[in-house]
Protein backbone atom coordinates (compact mmCIF):
# COMPACT_ATOMS: atom_id res chain seq x y z
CA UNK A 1 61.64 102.72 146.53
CA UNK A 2 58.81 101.42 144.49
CA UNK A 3 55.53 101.52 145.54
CA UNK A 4 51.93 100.81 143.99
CA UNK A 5 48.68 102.10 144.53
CA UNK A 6 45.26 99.78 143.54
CA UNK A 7 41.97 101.09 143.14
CA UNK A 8 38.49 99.01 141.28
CA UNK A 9 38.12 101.23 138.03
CA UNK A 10 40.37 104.95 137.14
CA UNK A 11 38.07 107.13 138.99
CA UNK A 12 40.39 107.14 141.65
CA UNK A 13 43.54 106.01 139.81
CA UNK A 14 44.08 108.62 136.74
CA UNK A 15 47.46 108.03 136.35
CA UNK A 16 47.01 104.72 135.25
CA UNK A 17 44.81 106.40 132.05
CA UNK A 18 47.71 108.85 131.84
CA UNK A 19 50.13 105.86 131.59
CA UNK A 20 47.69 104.15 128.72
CA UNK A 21 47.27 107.25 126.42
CA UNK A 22 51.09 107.79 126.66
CA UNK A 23 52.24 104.40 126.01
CA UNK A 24 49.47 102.43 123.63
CA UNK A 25 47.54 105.37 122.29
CA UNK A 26 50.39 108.07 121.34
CA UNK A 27 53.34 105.61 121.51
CA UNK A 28 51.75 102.76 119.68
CA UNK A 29 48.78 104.30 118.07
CA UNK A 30 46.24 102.49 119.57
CA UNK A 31 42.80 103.62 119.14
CA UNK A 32 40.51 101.56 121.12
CA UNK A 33 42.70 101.49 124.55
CA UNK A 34 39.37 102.59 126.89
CA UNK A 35 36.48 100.07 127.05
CA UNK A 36 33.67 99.41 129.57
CA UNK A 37 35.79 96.96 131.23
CA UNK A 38 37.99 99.63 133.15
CA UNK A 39 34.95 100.71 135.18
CA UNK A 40 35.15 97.18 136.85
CA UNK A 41 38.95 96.52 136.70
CA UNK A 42 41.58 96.45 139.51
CA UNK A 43 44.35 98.62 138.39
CA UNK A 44 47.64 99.19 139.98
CA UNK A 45 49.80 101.82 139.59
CA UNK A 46 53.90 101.74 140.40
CA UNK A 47 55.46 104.89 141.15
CA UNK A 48 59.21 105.53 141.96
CA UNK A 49 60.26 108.75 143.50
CA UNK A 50 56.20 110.29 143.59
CA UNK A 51 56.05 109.82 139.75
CA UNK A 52 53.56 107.10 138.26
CA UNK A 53 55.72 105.00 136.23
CA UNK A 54 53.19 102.19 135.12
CA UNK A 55 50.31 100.95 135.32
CA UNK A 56 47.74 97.25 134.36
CA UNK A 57 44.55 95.78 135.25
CA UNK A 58 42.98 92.47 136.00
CA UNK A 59 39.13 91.25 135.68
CA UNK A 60 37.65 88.08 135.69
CA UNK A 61 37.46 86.19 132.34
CA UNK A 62 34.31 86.51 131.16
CA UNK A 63 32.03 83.29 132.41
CA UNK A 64 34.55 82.58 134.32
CA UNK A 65 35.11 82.80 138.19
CA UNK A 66 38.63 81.55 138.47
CA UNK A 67 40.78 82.66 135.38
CA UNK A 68 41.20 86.58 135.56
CA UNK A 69 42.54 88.13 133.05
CA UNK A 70 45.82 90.36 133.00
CA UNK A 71 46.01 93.54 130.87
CA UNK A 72 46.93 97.04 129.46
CA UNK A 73 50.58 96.55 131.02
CA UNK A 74 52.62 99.64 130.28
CA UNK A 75 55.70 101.16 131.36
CA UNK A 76 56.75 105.05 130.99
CA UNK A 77 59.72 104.68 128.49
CA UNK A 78 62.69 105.39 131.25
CA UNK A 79 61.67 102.63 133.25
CA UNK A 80 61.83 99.84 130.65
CA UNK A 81 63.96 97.15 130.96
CA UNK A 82 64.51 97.13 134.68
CA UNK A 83 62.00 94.67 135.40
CA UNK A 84 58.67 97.18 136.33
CA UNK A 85 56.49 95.34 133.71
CA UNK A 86 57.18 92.08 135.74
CA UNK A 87 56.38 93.61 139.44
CA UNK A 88 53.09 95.22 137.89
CA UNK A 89 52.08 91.50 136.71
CA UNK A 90 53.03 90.36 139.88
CA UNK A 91 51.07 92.96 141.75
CA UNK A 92 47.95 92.36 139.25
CA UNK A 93 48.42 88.52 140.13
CA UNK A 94 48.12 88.86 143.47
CA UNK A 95 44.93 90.81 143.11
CA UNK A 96 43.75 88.18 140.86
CA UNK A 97 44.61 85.53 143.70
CA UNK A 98 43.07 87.24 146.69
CA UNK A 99 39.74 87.34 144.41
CA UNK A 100 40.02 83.49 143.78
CA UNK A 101 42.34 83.29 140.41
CA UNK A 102 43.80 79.61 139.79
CA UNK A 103 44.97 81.10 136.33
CA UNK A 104 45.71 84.05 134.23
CA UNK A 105 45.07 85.04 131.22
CA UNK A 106 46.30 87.59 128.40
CA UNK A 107 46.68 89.14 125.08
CA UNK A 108 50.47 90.07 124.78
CA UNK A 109 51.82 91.95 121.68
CA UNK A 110 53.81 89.40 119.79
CA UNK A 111 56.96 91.48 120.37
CA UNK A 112 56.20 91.20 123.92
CA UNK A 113 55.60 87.12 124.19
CA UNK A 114 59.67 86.69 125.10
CA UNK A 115 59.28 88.89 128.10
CA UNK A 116 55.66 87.18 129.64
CA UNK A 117 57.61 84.13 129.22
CA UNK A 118 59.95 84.64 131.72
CA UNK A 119 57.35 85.55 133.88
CA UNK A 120 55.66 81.83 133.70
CA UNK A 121 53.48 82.40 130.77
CA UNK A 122 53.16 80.00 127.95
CA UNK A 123 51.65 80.83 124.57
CA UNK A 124 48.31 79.08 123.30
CA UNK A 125 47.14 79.22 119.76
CA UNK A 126 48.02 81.18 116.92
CA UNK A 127 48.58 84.81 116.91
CA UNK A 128 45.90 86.98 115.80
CA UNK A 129 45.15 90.76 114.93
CA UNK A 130 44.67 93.31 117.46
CA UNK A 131 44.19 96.69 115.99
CA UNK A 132 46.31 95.67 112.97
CA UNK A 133 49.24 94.50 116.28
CA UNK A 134 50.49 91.08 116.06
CA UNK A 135 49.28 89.49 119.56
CA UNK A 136 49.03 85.94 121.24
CA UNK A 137 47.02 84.22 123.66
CA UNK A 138 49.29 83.87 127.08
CA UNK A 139 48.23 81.67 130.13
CA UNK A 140 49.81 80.83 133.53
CA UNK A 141 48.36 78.54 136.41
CA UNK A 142 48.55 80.65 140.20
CA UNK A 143 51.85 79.28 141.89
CA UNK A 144 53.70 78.44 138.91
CA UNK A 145 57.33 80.59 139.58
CA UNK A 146 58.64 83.34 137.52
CA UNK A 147 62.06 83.07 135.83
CA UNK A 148 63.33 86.32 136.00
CA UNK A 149 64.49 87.82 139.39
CA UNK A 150 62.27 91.05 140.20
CA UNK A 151 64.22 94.06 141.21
C-alpha cells in the first residue's frame, strides 16, 4: 500500500531532502537542488512498506495566482518504472488544485519529456540549459486526463 505524507516546506518532511540529494545531487550531480523556494513549497512524500520512496513539490508561479508550478520529482531507483513519478504529480496536482491551480507548470529533463507526456503535459518552447541538463518547458490545464493508468 502506498501512501503519502504533505507538509508546507522540509522542516517536517526530511525525507523528501533525503530523496533529492540521493537522486539529483549524487545520482545526477546536481549542484543547486536546495533554493529558498522549499521553505514555501508543498511537498509530498510516497512511501511503500514505511520506506520514503519519492518525493516533489508545488508553488505558485511566480506573479501568478493560478498556474503552480510542479517540481523536484524523484523516485528512489527500485521504484522506477512502476508508475510512482505519475501518482506523486498527481498528488502535487491536487495540492495545486485545492490552492486554486487552473494549470501547471514545469521544467522536465529532456530525457524525461516522454514520460510527463503521458501524464497530460505538452511541451512549450525550446529546450534550454539547466545545470549543463537538457530541460523543457511542460504545461497542463487542471482537468485535462492522464494517459497512463496509475497503479
Amino acid at each position: 500500500m502506498i501512501t503519502n505524507r504533505c507538509t508546507r516546506g522540509l522542516t517536517e518532511n526530511p525525507e523528501a531532502k533525503q530523496i533529492r540529494q540521493t537522486v539529483f545531487v549524487e545520482e545526477q550531480g546536481f549542484h543547486n537542488e536546495f533554493d529558498a523556494m522549499d521553505a514555501e513549497a508543498w511537498h509530498v512524500v510516497l512511501w511503500k512498506d514505511e520506506h520514503a520512496i519519492a518525493t516533489g513539490r508545488t508553488f505558485p508561479a511566480q506573479g501568478e495566482t493560478h498556474a503552480w508550478t510542479i517540481g523536484r520529482v524523484a523516485v528512489r531507483k527500485p521504484y522506477r518504472g512502476q508508475g510512482i513519478g505519475a501518482l506523486v504529480v498527481r498528488k502535487l496536482e491536487e495540492i495545486a488544485r485545492q490552492h486554486g491551480a487552473v494549470s501547471f507548470m514545469l521544467s522536465a529533463q529532456v530525457r524525461a519529456r516522454g514520460f510527463y507526456e503521458t501524464i497530460g503535459y505538452h511541451a512549450v518552447g525550446e529546450p534550454y540549459l539547466d545545470e549543463y541538463c537538457p530541460h523543457v518547458t511542460m504545461i497542463k490545464r487542471a482537468g485535462e486526463d492522464n494517459k497512463e493508468e496509475l497503479p
